[in-house]
C-alpha atoms as a PDB file:
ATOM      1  CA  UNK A   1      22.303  -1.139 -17.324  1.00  0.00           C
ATOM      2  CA  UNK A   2      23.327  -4.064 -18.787  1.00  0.00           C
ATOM      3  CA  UNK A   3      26.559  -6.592 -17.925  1.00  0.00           C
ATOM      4  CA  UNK A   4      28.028  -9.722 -18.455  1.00  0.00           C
ATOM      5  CA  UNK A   5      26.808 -12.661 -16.109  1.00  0.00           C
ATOM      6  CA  UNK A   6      29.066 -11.495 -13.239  1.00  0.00           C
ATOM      7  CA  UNK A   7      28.752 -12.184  -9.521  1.00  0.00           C
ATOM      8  CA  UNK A   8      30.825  -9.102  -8.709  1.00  0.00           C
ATOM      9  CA  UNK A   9      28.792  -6.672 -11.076  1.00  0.00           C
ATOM     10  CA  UNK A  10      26.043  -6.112  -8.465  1.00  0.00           C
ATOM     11  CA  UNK A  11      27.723  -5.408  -5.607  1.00  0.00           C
ATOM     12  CA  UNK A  12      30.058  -3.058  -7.395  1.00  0.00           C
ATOM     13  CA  UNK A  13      27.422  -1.443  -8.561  1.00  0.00           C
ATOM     14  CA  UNK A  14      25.518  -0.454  -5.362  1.00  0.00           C
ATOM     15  CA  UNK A  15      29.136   0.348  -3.393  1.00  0.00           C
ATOM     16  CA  UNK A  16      29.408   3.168  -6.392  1.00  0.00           C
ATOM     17  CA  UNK A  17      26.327   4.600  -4.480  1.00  0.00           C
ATOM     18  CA  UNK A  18      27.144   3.722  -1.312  1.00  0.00           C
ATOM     19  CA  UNK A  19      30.100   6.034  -1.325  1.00  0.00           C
ATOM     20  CA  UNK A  20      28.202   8.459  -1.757  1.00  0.00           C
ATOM     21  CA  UNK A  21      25.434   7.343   0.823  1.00  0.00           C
ATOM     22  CA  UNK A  22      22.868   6.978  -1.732  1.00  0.00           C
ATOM     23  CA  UNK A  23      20.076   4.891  -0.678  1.00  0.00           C
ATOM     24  CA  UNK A  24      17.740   2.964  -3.840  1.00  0.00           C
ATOM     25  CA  UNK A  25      14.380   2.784  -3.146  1.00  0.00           C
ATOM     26  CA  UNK A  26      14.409  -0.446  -5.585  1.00  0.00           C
ATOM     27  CA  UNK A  27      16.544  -2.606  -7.100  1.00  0.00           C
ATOM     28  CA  UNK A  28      15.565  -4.834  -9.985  1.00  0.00           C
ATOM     29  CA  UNK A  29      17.947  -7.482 -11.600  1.00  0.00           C
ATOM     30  CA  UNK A  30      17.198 -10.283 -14.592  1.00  0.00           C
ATOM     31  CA  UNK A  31      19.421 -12.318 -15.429  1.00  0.00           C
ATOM     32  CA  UNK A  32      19.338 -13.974 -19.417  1.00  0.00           C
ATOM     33  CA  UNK A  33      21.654 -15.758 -20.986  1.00  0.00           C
ATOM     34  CA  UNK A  34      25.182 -14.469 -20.304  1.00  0.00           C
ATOM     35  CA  UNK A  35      23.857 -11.095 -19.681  1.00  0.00           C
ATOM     36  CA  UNK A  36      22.611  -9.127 -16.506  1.00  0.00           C
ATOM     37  CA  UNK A  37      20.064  -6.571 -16.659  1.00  0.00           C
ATOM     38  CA  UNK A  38      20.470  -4.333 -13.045  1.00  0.00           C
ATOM     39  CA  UNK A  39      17.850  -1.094 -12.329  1.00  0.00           C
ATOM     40  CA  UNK A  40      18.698   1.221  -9.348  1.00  0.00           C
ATOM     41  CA  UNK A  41      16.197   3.843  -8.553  1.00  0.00           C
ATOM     42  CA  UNK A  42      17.077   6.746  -6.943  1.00  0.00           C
ATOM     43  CA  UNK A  43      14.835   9.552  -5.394  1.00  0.00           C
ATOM     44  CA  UNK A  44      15.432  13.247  -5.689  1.00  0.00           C
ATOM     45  CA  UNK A  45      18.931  12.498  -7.413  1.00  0.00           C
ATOM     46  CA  UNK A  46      20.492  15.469  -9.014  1.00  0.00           C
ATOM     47  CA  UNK A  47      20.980  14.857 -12.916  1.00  0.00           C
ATOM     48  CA  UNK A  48      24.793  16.051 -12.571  1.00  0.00           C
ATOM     49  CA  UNK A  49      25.086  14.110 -10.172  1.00  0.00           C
ATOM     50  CA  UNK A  50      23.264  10.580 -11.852  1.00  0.00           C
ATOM     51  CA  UNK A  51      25.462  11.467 -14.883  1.00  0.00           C
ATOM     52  CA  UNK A  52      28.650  11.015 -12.526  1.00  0.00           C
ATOM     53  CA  UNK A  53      27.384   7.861 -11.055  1.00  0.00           C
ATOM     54  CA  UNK A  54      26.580   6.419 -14.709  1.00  0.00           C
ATOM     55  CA  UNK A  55      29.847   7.348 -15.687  1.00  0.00           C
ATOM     56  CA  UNK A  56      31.855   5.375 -12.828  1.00  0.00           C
ATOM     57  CA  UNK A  57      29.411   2.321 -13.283  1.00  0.00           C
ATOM     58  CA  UNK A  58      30.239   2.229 -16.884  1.00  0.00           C
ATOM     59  CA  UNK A  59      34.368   1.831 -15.834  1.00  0.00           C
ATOM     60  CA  UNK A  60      32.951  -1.583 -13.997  1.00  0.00           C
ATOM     61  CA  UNK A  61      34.903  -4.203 -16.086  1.00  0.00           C
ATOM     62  CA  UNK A  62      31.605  -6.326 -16.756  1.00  0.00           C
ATOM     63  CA  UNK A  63      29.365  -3.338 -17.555  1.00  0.00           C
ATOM     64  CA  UNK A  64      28.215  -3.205 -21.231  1.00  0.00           C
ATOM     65  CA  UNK A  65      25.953  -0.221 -21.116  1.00  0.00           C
ATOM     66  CA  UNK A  66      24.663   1.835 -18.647  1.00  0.00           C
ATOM     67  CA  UNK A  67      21.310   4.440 -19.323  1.00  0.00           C
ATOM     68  CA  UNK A  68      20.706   7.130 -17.017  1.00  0.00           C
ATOM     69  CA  UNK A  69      16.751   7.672 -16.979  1.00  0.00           C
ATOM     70  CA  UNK A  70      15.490  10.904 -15.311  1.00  0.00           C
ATOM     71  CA  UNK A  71      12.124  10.903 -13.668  1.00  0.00           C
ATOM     72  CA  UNK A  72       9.461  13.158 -15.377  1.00  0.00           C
ATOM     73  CA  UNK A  73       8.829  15.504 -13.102  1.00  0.00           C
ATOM     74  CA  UNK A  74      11.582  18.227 -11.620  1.00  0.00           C
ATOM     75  CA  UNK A  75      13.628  16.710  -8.980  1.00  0.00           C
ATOM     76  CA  UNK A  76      11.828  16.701  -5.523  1.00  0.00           C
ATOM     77  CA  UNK A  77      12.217  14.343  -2.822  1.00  0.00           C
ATOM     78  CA  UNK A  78       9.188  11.865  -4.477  1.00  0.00           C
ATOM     79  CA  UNK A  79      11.045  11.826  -7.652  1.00  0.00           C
ATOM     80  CA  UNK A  80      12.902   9.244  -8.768  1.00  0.00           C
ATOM     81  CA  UNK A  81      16.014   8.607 -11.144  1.00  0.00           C
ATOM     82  CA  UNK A  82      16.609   5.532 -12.788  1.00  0.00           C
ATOM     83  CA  UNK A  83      20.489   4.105 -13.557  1.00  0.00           C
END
């Protein structure tokens, strides 16, 4: 996903999944410019379910995009999904 340069965007972002007592296995941030670049991965994440998550991240005020990437291989508890 990508957001403006925002302290608050992060930890917005992972109390979306805590509510829901999702756990990421990583989290990857870069920050350029006036933007924010954030990746959660998620393991064995239903794609209903990712596509609700995506949804209430992109209602974050900073939020600019948001991409929901599903892991190649049917959902299992190795595979991961990407927000």
């Amino acid at each position: 996903m990508e957001a403006d340069h925002c302290s608050e965007v992060l930890p917005r972002v992972l109390g979306i999944g805590a509510q829901q007592s999702l756990i990421p296995s990583t989290i990857a941030y870069e920050c350029e410019y006036e933007r924010l670049r954030i990746e959660v991965d998620i393991g064995g994440l239903e794609a209903h379910t990712g596509a609700l998550l995506a949804a209430r991240i992109e209602r974050i005020i900073s939020v600019r995009s948001v991409e929901l990437v599903a892991g190649l291989a049917p959902p299992s508890p190795g595979s991961t999904n990407k927000i």
